[in-house]
N, C-alpha and C. Protein backbone atom coordinates (compact mmCIF):
# COMPACT_ATOMS: atom_id res chain seq x y z
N UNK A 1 -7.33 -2.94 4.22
CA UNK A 1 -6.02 -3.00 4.85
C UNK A 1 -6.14 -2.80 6.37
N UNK A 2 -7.11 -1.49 6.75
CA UNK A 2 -7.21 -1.27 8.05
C UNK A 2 -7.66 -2.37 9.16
N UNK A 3 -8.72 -3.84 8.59
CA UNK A 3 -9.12 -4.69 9.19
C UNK A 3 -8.90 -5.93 8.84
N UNK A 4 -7.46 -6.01 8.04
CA UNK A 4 -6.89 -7.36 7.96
C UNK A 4 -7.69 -7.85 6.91
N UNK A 5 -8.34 -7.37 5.67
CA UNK A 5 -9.35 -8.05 4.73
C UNK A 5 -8.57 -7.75 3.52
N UNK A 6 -7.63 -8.80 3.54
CA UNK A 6 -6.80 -8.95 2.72
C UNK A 6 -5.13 -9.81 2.41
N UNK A 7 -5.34 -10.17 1.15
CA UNK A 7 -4.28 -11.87 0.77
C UNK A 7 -2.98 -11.25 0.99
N UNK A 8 -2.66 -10.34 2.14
CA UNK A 8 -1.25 -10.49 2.31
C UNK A 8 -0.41 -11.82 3.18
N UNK A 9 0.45 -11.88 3.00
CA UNK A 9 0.80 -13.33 3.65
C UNK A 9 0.54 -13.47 5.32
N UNK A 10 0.82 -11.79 5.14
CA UNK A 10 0.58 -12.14 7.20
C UNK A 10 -0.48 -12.46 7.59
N UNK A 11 -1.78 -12.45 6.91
CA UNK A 11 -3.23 -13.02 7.02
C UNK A 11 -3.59 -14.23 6.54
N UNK A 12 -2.87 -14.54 5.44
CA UNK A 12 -3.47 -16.02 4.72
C UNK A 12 -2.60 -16.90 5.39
N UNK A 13 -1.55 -16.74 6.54
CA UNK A 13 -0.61 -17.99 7.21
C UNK A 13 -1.38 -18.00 8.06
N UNK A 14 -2.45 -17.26 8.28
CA UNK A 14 -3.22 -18.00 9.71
C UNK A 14 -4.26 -18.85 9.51
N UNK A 15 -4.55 -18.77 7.37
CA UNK A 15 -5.51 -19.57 7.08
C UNK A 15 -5.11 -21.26 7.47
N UNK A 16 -3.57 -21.81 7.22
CA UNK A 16 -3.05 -22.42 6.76
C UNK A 16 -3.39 -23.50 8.05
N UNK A 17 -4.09 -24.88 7.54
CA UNK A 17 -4.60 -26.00 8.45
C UNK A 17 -3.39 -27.19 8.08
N UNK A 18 -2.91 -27.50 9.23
CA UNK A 18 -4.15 -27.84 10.89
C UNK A 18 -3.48 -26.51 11.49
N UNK A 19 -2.13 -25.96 11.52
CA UNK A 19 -2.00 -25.14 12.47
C UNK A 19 -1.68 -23.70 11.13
N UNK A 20 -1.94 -22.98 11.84
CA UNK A 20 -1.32 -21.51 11.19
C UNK A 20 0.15 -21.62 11.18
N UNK A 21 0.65 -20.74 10.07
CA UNK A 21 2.20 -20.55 9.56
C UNK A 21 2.86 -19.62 10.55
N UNK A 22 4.18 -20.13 11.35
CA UNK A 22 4.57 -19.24 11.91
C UNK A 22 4.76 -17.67 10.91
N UNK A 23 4.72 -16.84 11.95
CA UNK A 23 4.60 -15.51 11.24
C UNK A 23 6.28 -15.06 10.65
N UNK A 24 7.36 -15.53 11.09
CA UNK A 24 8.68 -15.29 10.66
C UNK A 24 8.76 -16.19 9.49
N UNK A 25 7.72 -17.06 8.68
CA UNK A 25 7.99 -17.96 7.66
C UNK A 25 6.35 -17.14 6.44
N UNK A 26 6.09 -15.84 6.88
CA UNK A 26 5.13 -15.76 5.89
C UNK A 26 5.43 -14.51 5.47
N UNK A 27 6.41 -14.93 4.51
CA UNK A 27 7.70 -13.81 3.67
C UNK A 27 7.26 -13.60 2.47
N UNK A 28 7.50 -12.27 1.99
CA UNK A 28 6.99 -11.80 0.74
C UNK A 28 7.22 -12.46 -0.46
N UNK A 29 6.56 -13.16 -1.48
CA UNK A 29 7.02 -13.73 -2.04
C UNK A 29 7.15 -12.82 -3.87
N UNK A 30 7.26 -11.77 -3.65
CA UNK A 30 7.72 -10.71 -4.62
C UNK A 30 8.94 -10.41 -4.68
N UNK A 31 9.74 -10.50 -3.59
CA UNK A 31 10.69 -10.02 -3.53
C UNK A 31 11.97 -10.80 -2.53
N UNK A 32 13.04 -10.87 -3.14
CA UNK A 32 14.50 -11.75 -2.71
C UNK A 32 14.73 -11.16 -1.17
N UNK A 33 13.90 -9.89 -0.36
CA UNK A 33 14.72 -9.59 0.74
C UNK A 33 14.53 -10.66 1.97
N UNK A 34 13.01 -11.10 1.89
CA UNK A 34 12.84 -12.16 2.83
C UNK A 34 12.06 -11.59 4.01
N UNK A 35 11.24 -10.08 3.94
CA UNK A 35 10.53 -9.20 5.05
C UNK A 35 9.33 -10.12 5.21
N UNK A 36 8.67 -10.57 5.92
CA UNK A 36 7.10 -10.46 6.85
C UNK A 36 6.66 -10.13 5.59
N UNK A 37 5.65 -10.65 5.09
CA UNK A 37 4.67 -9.87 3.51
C UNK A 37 3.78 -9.39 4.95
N UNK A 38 3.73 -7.82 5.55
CA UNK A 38 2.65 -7.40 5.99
C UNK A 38 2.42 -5.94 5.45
N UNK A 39 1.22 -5.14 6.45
CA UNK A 39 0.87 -3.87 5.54
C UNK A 39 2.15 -3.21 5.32
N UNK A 40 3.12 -2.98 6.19
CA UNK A 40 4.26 -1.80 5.99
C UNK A 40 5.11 -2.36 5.13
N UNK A 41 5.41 -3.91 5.10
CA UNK A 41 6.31 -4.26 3.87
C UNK A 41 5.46 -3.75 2.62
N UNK A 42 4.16 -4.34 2.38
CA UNK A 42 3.50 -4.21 1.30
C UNK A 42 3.62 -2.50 0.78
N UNK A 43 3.27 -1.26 1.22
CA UNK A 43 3.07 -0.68 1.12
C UNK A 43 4.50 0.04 0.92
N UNK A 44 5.35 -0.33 1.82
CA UNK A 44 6.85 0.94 1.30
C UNK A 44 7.85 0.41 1.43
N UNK A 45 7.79 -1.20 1.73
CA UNK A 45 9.03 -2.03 1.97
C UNK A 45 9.86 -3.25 0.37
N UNK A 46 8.32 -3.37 0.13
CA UNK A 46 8.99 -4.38 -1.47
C UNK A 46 9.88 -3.82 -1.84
N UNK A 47 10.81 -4.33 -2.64
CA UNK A 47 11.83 -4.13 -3.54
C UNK A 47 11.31 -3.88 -4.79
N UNK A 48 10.46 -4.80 -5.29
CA UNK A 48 9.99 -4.93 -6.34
C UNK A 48 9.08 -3.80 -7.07
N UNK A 49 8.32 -3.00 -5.83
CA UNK A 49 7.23 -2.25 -6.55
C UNK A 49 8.11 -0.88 -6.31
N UNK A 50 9.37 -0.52 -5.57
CA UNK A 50 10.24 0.86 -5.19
C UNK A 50 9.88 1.64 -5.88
N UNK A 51 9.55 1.74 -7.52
CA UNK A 51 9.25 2.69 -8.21
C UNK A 51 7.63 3.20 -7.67
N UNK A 52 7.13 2.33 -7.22
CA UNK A 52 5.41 2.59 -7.43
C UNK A 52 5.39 3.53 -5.89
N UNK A 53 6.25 2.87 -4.85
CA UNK A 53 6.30 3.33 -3.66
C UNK A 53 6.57 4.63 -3.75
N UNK A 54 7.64 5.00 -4.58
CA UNK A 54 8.34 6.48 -4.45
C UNK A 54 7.13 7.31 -5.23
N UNK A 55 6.43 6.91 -6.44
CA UNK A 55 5.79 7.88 -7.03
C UNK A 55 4.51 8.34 -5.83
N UNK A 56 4.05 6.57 -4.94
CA UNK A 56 3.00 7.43 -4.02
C UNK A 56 3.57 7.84 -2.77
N UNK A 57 4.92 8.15 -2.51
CA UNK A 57 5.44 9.09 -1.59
C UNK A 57 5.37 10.68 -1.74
N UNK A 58 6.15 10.84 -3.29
CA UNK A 58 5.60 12.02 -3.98
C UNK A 58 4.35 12.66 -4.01
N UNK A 59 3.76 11.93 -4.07
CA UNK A 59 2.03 12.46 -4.60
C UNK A 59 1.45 12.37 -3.19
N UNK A 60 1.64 12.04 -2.37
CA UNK A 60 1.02 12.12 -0.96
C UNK A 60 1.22 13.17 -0.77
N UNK A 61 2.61 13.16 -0.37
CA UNK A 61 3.69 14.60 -0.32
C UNK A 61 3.31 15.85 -0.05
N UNK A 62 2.51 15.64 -1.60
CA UNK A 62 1.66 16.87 -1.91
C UNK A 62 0.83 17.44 -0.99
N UNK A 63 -0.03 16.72 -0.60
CA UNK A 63 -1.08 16.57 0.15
C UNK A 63 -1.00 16.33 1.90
N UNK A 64 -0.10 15.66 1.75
CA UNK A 64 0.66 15.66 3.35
C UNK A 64 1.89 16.07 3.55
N UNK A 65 2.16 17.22 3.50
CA UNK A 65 3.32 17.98 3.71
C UNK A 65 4.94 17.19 4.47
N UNK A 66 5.59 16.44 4.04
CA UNK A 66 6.82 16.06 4.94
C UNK A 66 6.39 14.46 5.05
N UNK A 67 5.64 13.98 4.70
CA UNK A 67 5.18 12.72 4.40
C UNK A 67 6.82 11.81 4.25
N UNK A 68 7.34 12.09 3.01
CA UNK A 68 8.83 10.97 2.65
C UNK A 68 9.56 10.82 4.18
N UNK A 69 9.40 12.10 5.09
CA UNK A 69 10.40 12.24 6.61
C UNK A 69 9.63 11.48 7.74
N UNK A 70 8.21 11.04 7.32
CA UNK A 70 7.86 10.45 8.40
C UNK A 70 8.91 8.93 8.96
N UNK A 71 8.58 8.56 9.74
CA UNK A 71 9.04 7.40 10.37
C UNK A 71 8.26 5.99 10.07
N UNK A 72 8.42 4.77 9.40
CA UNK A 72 7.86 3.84 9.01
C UNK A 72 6.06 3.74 9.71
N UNK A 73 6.17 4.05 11.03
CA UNK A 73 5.27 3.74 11.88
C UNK A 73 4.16 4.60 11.43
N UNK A 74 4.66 5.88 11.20
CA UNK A 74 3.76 6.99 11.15
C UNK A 74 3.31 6.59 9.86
N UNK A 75 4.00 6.75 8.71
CA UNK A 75 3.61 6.58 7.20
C UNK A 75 2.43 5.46 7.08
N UNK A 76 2.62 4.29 7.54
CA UNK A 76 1.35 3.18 7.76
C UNK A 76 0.28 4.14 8.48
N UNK A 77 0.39 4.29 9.53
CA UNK A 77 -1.02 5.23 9.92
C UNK A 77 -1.75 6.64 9.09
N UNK A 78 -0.95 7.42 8.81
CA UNK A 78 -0.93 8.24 7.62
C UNK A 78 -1.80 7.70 6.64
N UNK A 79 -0.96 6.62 5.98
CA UNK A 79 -1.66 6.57 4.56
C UNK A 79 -2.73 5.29 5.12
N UNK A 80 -3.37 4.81 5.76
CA UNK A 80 -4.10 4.16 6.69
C UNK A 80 -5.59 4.74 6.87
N UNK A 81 -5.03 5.90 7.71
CA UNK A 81 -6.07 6.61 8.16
C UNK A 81 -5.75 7.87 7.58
N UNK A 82 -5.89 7.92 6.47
CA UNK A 82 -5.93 9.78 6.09
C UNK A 82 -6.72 10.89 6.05
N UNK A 83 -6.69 12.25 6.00
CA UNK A 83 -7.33 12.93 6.75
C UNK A 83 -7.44 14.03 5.58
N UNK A 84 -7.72 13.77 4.31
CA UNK A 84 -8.19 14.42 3.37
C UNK A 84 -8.99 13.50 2.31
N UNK A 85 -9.66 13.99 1.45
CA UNK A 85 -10.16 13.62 0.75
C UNK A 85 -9.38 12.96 -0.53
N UNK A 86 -8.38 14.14 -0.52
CA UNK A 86 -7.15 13.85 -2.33
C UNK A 86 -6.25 12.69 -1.91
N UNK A 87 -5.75 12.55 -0.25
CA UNK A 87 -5.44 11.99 0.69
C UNK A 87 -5.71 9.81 0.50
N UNK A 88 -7.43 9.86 0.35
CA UNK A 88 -7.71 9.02 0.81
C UNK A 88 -7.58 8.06 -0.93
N UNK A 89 -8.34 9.31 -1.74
CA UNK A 89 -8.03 8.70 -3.29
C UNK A 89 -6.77 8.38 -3.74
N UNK A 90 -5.51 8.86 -3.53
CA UNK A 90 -4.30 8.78 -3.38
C UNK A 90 -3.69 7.32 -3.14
N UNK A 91 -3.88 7.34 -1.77
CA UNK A 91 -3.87 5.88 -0.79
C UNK A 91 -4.58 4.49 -1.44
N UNK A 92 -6.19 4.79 -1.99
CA UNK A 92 -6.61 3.50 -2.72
C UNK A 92 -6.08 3.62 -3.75
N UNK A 93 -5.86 4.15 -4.95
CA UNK A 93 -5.15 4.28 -6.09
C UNK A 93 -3.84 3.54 -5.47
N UNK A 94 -3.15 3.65 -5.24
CA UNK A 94 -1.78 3.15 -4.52
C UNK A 94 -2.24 1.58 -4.59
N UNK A 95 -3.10 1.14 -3.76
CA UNK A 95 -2.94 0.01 -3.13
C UNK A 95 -3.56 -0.81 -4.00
N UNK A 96 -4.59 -0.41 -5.15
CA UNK A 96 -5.12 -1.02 -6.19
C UNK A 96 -3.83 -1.46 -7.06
N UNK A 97 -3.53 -0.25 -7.29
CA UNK A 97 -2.14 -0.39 -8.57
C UNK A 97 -1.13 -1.53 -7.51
N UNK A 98 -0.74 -1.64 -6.61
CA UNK A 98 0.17 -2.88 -5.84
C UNK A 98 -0.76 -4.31 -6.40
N UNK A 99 -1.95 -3.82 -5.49
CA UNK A 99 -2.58 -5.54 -5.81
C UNK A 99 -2.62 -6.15 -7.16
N UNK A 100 -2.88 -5.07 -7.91
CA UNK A 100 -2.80 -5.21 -9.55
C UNK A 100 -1.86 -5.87 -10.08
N UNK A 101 0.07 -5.23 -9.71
CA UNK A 101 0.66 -5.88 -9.96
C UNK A 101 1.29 -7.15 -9.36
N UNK A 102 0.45 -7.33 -8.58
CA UNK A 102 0.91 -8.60 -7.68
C UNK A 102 0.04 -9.95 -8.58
N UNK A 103 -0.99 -9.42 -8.87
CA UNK A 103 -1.99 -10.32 -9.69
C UNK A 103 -1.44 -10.47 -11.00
N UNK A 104 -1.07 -9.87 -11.74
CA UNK A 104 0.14 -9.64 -12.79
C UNK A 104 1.22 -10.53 -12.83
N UNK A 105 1.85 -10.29 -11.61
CA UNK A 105 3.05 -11.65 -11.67
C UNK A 105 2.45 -13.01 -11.02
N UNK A 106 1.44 -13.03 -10.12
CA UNK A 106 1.16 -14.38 -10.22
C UNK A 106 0.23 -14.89 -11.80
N UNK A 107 -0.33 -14.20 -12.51
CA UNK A 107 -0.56 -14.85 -13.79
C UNK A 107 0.59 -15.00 -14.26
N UNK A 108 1.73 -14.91 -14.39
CA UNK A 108 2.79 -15.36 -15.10
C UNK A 108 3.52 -13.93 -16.19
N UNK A 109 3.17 -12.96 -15.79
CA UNK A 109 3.73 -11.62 -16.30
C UNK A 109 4.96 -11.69 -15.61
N UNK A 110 6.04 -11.43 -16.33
CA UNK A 110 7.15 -11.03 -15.78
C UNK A 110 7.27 -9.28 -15.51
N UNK A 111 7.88 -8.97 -14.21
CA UNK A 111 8.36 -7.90 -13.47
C UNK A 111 8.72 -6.81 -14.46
N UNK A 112 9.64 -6.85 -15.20
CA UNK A 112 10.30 -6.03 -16.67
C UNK A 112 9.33 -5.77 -17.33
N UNK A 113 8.14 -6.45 -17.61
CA UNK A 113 7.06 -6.35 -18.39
C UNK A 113 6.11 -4.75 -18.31
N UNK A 114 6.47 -4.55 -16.50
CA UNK A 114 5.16 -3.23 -16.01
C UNK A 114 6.08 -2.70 -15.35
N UNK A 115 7.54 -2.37 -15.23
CA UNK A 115 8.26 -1.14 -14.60
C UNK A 115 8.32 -0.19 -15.26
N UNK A 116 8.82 1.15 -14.82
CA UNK A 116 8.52 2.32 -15.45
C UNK A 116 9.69 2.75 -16.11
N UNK A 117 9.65 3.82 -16.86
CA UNK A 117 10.63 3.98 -17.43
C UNK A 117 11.34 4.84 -16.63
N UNK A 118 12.94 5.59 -17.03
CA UNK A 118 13.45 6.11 -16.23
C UNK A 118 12.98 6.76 -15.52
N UNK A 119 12.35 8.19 -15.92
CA UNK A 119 11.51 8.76 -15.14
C UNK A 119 10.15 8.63 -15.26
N UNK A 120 9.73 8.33 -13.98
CA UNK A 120 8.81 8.12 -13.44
C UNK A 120 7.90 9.25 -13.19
N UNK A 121 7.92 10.50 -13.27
CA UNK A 121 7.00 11.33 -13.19
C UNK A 121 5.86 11.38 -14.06
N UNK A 122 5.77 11.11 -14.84
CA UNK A 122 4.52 11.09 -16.09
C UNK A 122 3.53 9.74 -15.19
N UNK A 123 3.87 8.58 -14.73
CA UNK A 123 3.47 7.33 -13.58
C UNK A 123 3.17 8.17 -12.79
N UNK A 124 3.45 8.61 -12.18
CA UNK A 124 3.16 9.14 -10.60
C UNK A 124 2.10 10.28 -10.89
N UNK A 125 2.25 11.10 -11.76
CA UNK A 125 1.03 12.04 -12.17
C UNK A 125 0.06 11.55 -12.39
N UNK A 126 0.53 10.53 -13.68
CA UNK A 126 -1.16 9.86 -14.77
C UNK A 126 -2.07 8.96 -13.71
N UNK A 127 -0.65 7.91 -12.78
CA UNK A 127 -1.84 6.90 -12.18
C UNK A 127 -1.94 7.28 -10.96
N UNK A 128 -2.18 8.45 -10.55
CA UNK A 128 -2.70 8.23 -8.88
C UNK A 128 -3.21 9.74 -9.04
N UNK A 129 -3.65 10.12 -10.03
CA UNK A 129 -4.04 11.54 -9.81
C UNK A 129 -5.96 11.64 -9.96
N UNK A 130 -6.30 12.27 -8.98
CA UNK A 130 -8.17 12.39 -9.07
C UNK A 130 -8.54 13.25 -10.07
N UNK A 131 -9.60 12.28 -10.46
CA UNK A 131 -9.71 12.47 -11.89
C UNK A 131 -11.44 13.12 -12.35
N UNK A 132 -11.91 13.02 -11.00
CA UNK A 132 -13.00 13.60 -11.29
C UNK A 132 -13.50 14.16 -10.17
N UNK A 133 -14.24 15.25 -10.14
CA UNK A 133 -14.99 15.67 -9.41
C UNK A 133 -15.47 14.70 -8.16
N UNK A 134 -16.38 13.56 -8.70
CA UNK A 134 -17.42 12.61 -8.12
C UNK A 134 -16.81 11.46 -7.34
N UNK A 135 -15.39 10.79 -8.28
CA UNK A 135 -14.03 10.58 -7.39
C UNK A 135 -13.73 11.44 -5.58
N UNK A 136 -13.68 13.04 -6.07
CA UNK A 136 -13.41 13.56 -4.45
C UNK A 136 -14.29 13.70 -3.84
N UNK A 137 -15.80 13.34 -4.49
CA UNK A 137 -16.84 13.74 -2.87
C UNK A 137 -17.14 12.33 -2.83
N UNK A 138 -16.56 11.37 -3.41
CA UNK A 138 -16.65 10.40 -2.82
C UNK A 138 -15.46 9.66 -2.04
N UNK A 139 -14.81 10.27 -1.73
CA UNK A 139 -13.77 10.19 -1.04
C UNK A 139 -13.79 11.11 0.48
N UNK A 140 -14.29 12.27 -0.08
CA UNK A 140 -14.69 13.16 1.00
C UNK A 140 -15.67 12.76 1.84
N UNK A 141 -16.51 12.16 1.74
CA UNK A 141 -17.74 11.25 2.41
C UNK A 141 -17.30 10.07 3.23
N UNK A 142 -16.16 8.98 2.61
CA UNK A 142 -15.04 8.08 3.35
C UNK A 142 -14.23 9.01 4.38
N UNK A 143 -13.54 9.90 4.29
CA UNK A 143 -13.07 10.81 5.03
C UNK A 143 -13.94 11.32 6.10
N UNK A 144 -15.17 11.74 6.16
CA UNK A 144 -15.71 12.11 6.99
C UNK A 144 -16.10 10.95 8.02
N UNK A 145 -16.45 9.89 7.83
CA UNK A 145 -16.83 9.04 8.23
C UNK A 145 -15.88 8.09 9.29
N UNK A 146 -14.71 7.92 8.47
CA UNK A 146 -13.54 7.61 9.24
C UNK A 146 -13.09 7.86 10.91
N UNK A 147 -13.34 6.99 11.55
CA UNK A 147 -12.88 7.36 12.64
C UNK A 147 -11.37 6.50 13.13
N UNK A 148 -10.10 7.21 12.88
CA UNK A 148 -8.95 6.35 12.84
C UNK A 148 -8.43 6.83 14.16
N UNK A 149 -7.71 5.47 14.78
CA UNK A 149 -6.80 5.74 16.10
C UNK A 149 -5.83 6.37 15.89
N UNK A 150 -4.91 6.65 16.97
CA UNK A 150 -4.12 7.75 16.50
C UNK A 150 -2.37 7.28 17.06
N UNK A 151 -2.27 5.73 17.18
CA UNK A 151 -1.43 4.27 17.68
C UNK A 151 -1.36 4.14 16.12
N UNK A 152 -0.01 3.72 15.86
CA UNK A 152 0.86 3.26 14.81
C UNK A 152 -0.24 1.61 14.62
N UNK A 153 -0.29 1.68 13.36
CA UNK A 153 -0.85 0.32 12.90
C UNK A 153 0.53 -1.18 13.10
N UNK A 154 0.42 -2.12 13.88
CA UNK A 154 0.73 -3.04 13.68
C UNK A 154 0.15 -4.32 13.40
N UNK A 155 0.50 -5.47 12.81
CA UNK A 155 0.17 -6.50 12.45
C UNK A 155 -0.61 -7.44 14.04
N UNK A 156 -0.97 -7.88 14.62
CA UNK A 156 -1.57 -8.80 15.08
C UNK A 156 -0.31 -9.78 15.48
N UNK A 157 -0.44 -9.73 16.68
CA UNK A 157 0.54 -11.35 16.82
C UNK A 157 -0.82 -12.27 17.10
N UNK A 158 -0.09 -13.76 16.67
CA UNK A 158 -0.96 -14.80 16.69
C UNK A 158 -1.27 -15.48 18.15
């Protein structure tokens, strides 16, 4: 996510020959609102995944104290560049489970098929919680290594 290595629309319209897709026409195609498909839509803006968003708002939460109050800008850098280990497992768990269900409805799964049930807490515990030991020092090792700016992540103009 951090270096653009990845099929969100705001990256694959620049694949698009002879010229790249203007960037106001490479819209999420998950969801009826019509946002930019980029990292901050993907991550806390769909409509479609709201349940998945809120459970990894919660569970960050935890871990990053006041996280839900950040400001759009901050939350992308946050969960971007995070600065724990439970932090960073958290964040890929998140973004696996998105791509997952994005791959899901383009095979032809319908939406109703993988939403959660009313409550969502038993989701937000079971799938984003570290599960092993070898999970956090390998996360803790990504964490150390990390050297993140400390400028709000934006998309690239073309």
């Amino acid at each position: 996510m951090r270096v653009s290595s990845h099929h969100l629309r705001i990256e694959t319209g620049r694949w698009n020959k002879p010229a790249p897709l203007p960037v106001n026409e490479r819209t999420c195609l998950y969801c009826p609102e019509g946002e930019v498909d980029n990292e901050s839509h993907f991550l806390f803006g769909c409509s479609t995944f709201i349940n998945k968003t809120r459970c990894f708002e919660n569970k960050i939460s935890t871990v990053v104290p006041g996280f839900s109050s950040l400001t759009l800008d901050k939350k992308l850098s946050t969960a971007l560049c995070p600065t724990s280990a439970r932090a960073v497992k958290i964040t890929n768990k998140y973004i696996s489970l998105l791509f997952k269900a994005r791959k899901r409805i383009d095979n032809g799964d319908h939406v109703s098929n993988f939403t959660f049930p009313p409550t969502i807490d038993p989701y937000c515990w079971e799938s984003l919680e570290v599960t092993s030991e070898s999970e956090l020092s390998d996360a803790e090792s990504s964490v150390s290594s990390l050297e993140c700016m400390s400028s709000s992540f934006t998309s690239m103009s073309d």
